[in-house]
C-alpha atoms as a PDB file:
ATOM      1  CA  UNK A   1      32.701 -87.858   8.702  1.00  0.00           C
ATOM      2  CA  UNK A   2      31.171 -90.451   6.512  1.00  0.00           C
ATOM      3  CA  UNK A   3      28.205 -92.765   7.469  1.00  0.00           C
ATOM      4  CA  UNK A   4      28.786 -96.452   8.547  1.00  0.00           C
ATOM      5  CA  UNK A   5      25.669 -97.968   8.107  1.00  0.00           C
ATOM      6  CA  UNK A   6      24.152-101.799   9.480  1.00  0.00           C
ATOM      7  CA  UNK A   7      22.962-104.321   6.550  1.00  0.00           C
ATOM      8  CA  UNK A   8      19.654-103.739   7.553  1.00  0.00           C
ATOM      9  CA  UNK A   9      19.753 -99.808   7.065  1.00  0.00           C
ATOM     10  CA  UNK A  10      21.166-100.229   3.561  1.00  0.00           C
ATOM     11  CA  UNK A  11      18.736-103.133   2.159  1.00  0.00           C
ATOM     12  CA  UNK A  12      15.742-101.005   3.424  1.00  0.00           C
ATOM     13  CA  UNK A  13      16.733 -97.897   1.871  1.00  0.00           C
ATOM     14  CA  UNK A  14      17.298 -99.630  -0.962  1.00  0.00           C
ATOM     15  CA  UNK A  15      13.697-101.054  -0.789  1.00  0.00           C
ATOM     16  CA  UNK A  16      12.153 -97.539  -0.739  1.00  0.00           C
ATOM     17  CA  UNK A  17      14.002 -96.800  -4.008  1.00  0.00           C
ATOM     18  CA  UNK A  18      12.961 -99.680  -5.558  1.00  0.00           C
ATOM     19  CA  UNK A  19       9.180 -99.385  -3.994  1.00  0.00           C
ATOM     20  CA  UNK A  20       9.267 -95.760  -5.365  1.00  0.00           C
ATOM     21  CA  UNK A  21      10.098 -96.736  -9.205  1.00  0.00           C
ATOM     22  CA  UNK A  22      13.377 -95.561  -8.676  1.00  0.00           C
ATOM     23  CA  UNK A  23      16.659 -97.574 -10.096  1.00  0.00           C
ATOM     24  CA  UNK A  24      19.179 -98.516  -7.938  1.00  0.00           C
ATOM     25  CA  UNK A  25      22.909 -97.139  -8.700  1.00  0.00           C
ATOM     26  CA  UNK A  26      26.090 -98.771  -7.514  1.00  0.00           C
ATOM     27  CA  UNK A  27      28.954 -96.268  -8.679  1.00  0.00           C
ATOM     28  CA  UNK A  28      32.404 -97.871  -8.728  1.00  0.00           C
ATOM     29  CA  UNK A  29      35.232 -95.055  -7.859  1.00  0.00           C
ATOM     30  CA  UNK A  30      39.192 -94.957  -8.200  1.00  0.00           C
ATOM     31  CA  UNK A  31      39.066 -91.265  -6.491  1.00  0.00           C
ATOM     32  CA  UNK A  32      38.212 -89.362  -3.828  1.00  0.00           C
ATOM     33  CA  UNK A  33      37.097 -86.801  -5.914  1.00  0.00           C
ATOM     34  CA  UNK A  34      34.294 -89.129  -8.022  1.00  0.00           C
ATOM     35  CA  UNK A  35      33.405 -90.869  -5.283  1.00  0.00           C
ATOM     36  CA  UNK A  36      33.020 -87.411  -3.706  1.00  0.00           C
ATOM     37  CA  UNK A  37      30.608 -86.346  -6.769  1.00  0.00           C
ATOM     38  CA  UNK A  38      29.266 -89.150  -7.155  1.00  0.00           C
ATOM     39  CA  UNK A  39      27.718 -89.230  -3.907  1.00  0.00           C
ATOM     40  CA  UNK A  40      26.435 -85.556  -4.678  1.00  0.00           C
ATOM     41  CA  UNK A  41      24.706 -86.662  -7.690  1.00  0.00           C
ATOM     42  CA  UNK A  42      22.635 -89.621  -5.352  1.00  0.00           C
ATOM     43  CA  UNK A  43      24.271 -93.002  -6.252  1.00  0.00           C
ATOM     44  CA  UNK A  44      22.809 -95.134  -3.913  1.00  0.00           C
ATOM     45  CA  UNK A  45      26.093 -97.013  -3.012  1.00  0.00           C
ATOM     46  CA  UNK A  46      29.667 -96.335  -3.630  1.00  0.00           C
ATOM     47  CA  UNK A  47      32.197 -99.179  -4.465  1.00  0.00           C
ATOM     48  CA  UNK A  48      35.723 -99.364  -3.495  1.00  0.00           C
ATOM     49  CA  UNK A  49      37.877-101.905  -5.659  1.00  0.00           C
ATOM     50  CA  UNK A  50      41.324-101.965  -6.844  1.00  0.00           C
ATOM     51  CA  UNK A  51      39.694-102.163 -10.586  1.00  0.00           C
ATOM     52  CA  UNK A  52      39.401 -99.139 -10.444  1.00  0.00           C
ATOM     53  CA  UNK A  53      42.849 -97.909  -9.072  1.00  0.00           C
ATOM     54  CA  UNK A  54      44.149 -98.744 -13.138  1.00  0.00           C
ATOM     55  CA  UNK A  55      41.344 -97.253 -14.772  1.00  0.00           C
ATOM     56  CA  UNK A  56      41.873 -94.218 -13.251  1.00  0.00           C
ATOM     57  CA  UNK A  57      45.345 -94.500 -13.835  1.00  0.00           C
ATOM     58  CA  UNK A  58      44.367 -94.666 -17.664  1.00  0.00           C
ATOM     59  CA  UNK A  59      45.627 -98.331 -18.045  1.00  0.00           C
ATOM     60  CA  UNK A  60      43.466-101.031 -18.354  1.00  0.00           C
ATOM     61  CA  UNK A  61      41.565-102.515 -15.583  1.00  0.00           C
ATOM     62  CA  UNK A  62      42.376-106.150 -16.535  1.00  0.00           C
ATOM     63  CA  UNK A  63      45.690-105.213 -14.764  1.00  0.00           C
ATOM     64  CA  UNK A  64      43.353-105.544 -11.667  1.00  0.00           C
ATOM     65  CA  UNK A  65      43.294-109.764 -12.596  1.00  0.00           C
ATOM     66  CA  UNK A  66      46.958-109.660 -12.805  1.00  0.00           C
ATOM     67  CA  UNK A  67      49.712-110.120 -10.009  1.00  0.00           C
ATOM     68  CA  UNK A  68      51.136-107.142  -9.666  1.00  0.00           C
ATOM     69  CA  UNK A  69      49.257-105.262  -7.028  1.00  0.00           C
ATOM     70  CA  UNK A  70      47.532-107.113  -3.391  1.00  0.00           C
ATOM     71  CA  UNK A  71      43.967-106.249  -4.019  1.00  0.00           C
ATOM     72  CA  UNK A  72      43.305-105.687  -0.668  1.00  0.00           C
ATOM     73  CA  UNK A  73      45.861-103.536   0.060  1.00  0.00           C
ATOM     74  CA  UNK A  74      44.952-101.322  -2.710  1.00  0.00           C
ATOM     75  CA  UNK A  75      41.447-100.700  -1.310  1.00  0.00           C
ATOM     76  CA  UNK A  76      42.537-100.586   2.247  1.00  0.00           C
ATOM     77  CA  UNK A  77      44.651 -97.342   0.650  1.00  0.00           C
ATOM     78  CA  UNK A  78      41.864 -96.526  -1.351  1.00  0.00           C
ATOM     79  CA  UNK A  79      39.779 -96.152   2.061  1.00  0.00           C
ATOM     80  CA  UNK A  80      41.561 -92.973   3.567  1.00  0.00           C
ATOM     81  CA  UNK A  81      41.013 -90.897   0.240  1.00  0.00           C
ATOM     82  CA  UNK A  82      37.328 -92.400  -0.188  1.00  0.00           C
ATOM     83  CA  UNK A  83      35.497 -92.448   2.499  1.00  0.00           C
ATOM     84  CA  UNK A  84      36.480 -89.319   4.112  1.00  0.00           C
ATOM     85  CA  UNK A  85      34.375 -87.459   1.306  1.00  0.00           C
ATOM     86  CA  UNK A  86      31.253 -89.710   1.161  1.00  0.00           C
ATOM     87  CA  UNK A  87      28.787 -88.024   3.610  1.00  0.00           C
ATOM     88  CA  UNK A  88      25.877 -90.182   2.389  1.00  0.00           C
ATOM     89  CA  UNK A  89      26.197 -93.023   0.564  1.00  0.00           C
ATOM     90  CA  UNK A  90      27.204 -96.608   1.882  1.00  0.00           C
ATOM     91  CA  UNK A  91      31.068 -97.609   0.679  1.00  0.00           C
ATOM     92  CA  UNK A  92      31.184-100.819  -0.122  1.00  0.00           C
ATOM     93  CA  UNK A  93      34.791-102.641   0.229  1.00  0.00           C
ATOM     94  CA  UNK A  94      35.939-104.775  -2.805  1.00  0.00           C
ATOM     95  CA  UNK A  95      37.484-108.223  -1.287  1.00  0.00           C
ATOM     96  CA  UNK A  96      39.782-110.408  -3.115  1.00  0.00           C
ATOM     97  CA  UNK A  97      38.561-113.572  -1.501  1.00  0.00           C
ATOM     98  CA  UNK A  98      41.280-116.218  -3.608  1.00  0.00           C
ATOM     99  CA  UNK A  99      44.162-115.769  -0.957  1.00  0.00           C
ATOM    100  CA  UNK A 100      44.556-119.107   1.047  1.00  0.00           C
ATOM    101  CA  UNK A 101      46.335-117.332   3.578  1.00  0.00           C
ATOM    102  CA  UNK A 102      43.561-114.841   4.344  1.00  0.00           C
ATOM    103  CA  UNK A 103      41.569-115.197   7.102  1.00  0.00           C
ATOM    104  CA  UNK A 104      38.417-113.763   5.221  1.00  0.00           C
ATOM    105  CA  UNK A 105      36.455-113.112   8.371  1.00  0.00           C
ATOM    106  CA  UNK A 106      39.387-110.723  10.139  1.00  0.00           C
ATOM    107  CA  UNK A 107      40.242-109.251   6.365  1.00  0.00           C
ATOM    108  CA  UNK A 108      35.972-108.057   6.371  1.00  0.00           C
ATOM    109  CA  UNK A 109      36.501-106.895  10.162  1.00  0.00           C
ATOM    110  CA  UNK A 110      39.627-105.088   9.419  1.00  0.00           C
ATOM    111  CA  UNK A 111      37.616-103.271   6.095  1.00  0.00           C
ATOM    112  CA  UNK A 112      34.787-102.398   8.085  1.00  0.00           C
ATOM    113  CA  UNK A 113      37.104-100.640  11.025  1.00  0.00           C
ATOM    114  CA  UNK A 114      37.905 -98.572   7.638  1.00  0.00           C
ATOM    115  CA  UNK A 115      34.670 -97.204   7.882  1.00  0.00           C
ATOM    116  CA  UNK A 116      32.844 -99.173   4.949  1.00  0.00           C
ATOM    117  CA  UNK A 117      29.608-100.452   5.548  1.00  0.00           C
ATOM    118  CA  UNK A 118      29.762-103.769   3.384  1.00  0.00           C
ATOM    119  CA  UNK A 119      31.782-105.707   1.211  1.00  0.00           C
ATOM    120  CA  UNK A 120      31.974-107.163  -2.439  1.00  0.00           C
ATOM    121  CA  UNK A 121      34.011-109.843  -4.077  1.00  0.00           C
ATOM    122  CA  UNK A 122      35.984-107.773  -6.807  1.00  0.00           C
ATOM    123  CA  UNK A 123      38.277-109.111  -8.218  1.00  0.00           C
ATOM    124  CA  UNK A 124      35.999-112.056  -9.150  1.00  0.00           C
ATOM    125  CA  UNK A 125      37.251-115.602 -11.254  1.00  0.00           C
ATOM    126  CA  UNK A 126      34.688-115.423 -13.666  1.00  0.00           C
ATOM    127  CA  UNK A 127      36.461-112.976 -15.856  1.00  0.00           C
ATOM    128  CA  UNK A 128      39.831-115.202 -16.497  1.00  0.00           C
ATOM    129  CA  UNK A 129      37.065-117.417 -18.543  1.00  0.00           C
ATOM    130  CA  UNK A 130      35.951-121.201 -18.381  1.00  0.00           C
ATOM    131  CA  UNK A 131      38.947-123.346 -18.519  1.00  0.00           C
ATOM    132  CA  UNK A 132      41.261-120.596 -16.057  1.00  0.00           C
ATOM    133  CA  UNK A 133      38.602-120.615 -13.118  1.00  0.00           C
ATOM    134  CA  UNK A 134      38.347-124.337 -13.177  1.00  0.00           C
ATOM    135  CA  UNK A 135      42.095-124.481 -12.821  1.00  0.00           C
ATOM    136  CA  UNK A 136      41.232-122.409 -10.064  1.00  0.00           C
ATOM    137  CA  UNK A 137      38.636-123.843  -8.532  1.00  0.00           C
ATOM    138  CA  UNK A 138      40.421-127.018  -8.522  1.00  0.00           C
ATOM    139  CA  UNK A 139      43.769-125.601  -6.339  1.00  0.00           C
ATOM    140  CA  UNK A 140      40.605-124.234  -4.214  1.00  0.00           C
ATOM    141  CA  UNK A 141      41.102-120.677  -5.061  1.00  0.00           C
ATOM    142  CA  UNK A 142      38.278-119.854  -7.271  1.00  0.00           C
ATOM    143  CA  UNK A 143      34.480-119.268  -7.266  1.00  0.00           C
ATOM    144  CA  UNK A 144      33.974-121.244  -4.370  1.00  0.00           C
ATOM    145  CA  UNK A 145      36.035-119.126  -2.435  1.00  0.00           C
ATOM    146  CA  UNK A 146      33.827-115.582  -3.141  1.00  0.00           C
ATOM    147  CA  UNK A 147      30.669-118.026  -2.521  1.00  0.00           C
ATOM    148  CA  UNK A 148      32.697-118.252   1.283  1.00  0.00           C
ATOM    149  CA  UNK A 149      32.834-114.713   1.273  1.00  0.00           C
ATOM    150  CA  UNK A 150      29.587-113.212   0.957  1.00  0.00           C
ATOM    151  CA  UNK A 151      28.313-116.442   3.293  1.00  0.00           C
ATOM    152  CA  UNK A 152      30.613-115.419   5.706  1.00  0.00           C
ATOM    153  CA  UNK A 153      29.425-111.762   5.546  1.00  0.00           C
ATOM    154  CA  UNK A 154      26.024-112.804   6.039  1.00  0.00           C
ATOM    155  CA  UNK A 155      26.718-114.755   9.056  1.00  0.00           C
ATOM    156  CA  UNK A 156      28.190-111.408  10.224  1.00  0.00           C
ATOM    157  CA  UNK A 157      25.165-109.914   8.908  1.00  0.00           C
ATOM    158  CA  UNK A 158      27.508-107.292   6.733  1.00  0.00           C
ATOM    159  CA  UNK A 159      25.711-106.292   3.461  1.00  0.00           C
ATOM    160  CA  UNK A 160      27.126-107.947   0.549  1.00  0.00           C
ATOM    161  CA  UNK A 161      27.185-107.001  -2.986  1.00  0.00           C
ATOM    162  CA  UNK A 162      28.023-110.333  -4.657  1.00  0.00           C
ATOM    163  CA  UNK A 163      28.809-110.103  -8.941  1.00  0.00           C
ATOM    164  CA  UNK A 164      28.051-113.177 -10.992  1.00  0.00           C
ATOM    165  CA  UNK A 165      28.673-114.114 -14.341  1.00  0.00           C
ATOM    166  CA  UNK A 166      25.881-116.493 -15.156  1.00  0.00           C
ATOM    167  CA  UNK A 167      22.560-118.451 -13.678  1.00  0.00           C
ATOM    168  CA  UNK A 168      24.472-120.735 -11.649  1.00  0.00           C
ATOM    169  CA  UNK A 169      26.863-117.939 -10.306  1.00  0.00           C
ATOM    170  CA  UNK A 170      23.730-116.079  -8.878  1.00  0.00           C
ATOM    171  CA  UNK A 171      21.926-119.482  -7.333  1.00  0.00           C
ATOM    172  CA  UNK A 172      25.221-119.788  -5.157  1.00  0.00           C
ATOM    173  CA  UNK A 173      25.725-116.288  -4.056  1.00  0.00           C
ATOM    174  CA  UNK A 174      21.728-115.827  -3.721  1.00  0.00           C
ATOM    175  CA  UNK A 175      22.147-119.189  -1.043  1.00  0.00           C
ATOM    176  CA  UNK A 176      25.436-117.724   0.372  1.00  0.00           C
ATOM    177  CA  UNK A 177      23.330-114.837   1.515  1.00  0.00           C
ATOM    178  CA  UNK A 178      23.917-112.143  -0.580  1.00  0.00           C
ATOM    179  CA  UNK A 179      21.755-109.048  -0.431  1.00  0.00           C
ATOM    180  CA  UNK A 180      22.705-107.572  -4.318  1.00  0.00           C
ATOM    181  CA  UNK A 181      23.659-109.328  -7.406  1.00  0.00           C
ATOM    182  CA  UNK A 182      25.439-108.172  -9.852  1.00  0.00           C
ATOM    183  CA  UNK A 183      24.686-109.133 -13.087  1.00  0.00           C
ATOM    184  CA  UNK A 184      27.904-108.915 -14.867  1.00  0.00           C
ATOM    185  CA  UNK A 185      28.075-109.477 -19.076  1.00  0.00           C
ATOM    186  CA  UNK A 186      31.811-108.623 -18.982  1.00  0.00           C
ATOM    187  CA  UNK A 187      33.947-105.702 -18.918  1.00  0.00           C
ATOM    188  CA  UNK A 188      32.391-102.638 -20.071  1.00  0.00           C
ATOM    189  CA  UNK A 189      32.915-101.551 -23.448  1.00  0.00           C
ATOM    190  CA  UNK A 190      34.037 -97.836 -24.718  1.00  0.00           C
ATOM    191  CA  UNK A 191      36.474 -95.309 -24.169  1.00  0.00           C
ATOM    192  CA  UNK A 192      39.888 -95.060 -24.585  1.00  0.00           C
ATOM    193  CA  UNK A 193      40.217 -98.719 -22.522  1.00  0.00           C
ATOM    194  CA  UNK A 194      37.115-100.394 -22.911  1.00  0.00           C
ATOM    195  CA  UNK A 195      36.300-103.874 -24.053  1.00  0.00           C
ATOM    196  CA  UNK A 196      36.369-103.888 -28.063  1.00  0.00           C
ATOM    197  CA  UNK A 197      34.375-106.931 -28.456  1.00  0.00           C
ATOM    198  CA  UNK A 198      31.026-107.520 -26.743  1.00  0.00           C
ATOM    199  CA  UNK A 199      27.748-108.958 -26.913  1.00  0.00           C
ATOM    200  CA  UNK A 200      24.813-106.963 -28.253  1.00  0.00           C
ATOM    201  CA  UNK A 201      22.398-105.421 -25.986  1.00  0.00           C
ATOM    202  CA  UNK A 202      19.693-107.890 -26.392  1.00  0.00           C
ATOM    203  CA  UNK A 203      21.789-110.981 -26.012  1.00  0.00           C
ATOM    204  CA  UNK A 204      23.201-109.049 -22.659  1.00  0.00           C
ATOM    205  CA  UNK A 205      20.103-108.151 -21.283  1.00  0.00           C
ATOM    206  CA  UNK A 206      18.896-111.709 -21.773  1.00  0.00           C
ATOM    207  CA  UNK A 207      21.778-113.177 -20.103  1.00  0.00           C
ATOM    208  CA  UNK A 208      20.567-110.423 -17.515  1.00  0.00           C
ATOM    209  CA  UNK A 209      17.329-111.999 -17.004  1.00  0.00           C
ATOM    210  CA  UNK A 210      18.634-115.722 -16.541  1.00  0.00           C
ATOM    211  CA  UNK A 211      20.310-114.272 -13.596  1.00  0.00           C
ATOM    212  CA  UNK A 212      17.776-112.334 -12.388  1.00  0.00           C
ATOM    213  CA  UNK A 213      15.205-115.489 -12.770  1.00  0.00           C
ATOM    214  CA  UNK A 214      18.259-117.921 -10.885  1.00  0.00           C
ATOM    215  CA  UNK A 215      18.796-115.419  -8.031  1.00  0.00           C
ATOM    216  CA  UNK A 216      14.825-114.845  -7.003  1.00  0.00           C
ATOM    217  CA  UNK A 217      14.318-118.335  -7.278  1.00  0.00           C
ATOM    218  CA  UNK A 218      16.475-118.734  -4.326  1.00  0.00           C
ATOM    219  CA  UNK A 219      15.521-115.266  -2.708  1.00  0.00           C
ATOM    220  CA  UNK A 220      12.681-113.278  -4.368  1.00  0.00           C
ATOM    221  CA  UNK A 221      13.789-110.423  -2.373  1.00  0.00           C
ATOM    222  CA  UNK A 222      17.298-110.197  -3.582  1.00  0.00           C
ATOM    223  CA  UNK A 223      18.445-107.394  -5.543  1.00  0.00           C
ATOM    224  CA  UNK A 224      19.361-107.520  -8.949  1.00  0.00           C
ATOM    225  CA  UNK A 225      22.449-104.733 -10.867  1.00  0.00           C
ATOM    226  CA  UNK A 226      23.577-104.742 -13.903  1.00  0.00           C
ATOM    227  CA  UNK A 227      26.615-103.753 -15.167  1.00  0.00           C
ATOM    228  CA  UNK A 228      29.423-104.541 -18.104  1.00  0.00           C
ATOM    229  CA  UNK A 229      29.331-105.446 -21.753  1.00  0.00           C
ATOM    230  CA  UNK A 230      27.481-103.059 -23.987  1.00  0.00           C
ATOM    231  CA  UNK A 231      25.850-101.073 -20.601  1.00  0.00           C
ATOM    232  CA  UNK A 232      28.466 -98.542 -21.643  1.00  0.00           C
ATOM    233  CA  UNK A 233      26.292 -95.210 -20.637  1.00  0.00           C
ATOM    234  CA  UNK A 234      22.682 -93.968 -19.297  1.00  0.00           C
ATOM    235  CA  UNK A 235      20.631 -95.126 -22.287  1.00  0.00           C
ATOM    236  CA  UNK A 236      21.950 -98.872 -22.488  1.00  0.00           C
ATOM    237  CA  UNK A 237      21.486 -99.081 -18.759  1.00  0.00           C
ATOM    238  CA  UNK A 238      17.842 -98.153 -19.306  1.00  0.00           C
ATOM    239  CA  UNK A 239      17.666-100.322 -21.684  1.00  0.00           C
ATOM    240  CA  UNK A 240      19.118-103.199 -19.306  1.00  0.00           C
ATOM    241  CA  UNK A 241      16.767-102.174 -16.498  1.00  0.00           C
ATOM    242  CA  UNK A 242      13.983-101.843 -18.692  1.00  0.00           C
ATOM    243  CA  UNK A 243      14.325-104.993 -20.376  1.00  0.00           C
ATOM    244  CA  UNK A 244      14.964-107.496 -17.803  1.00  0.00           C
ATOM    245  CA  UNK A 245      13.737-108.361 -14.025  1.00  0.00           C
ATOM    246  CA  UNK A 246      16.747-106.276 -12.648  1.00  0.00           C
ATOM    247  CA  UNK A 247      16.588-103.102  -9.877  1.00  0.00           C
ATOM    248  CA  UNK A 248      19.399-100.944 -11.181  1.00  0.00           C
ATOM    249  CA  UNK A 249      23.092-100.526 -12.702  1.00  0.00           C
ATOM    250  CA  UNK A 250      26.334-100.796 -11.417  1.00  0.00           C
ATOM    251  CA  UNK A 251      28.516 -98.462 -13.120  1.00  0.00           C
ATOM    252  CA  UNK A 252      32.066 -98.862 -13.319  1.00  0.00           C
ATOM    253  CA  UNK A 253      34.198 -96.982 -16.199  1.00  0.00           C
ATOM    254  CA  UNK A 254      30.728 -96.402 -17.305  1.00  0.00           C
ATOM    255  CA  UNK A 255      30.651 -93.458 -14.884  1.00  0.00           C
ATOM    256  CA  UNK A 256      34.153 -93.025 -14.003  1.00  0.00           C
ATOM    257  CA  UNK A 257      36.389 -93.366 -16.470  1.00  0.00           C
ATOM    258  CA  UNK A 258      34.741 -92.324 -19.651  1.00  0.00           C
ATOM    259  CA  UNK A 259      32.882 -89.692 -18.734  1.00  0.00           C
ATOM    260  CA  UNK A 260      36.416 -87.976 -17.352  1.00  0.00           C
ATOM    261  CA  UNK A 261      38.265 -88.650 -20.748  1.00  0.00           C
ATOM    262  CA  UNK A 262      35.175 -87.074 -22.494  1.00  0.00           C
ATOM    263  CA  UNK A 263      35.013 -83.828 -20.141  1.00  0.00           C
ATOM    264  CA  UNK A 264      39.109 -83.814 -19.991  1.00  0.00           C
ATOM    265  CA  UNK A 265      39.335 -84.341 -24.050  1.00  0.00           C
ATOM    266  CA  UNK A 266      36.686 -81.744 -24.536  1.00  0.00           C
ATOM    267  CA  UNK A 267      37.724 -78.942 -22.418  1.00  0.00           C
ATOM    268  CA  UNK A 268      41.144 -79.168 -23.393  1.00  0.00           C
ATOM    269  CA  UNK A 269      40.119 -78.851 -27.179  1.00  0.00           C
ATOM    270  CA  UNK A 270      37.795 -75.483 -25.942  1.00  0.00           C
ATOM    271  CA  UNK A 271      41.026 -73.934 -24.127  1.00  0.00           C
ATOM    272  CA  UNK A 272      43.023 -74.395 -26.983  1.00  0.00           C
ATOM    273  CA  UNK A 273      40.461 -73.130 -29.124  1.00  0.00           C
ATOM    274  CA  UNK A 274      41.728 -69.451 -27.132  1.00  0.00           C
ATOM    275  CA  UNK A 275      42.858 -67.068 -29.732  1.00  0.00           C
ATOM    276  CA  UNK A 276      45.877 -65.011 -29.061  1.00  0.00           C
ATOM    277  CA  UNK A 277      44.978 -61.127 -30.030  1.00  0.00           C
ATOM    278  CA  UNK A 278      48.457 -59.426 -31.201  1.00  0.00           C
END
């Protein structure tokens, strides 16, 4: 069985990573099965989010930010092929928070009788862009409404990973309690799905650092991820880390879904590269 573990387990054993000169990893799975390997290979913490449910399915994950599918139910579905197979690393529950008719405090209670040991606030307003979320925000279904969530997670002293877009993002979750933030530049670029248009890696990493700088002004002790944009694979993320105040990465199709289309495209190729002898 997996591991449920208190908020105070995780952000400590996250401490002696950090403490050790170690980067933190968040991996994002869609699948038992890289969720499974993933937690073989060390990632620190595993998240669960219906993002990744399309990605996997080869389609874009944008459909995540579209209303087709309840985000919640997805991951609740997600749970019973996921956690089953992670014997060490904390899952972490993706939320969609916008839902007036949740009650967000028995939706967390209901995700952590799952078996996950904290939660995050994917899908997240700040990807429909400026002028969408304030629409949003305005019928009281936007940002403010993932700021609620993490708060109320704290209260319940559940870890929380919370993902901002920008400085004033990471103030608000870094008050709301949150114990990670995740530095998000938008959605990751590569692959056969990825983003085609993104910032360079130095304006990223920048952007990076304003969060990093707006979040520890709040809480110097809060953790920092980053993840999206241009951090497409092992060497940007270095670069990310390296560059910037942050702890670690959060990878997403990053170490998910490219990496399969690579290993899938390329052993395919070396099979049919067999030569018949007649």
């Amino acid at each position: 069985m997996s591991v449920q573990y208190k908020r105070g387990e995780i952000t400590t054993r996250l401490r002696n990573q950090v403490k050790d000169n170690r980067a933190l990893l968040m991996f994002g799975a869609g699948t038992g099965l890289t969720a499974k390997c993933a937690d073989l290979g060390g990632a620190d913490l595993v998240a669960v989010y219906s993002t990744a449910i399309f990605r996997m399915m080869g389609m874009p994950t944008l459909l995540a930010w579209m209303p087709y599918e309840d985000c919640n139910v997805c991951v609740k579905e997600m749970a019973q092929e996921i956690i089953p197979v992670v014997k060490t690393a904390p899952c972490i529950a993706g939320i969609g928070a916008h839902n007036p008719a949740i009650n967000l405090e028995r939706l967390m209670d209901e995700m952590m009788a799952l078996g996950f040991s904290g939660i995050t606030n994917e899908p997240f307003c700040g990807l429909y862009g400026e002028h969408f979320s304030k629409q949003l925000e305005a019928a009281g279904i936007g940002f403010s409404r993932e700021a609620e969530l993490i708060r109320t997670a704290h209260q319940k002293d559940i870890f929380t990973v919370a993902w901002a877009f920008d400085a004033e993002e990471a103030r608000i979750m870094a008050e709301a309690g949150a114990d990670v933030i995740g530095a998000i530049v938008g959605v990751t670029s590569g692959g056969l799905t990825g983003a085609k248009e993104v910032m360079t890696l130095e304006k990223a990493t920048e952007e990076v650092q304003k969060i990093c700088l707006a979040a520890r002004s709040v809480n110097p002790e809060v953790f920092v991820l980053t993840h999206g944009g241009p951090f497409a694979d092992a060497p940007t993320a270095q670069y990310s880390v390296a560059h910037s105040d942050a702890d670690g990465y959060a990878s997403g199709s990053s170490g998910e879904r490219m990496p399969t289309e690579q290993a899938v495209i390329a052993i395919t190729k070396e099979y049919k590269s067999i030569k018949v002898s007649r």
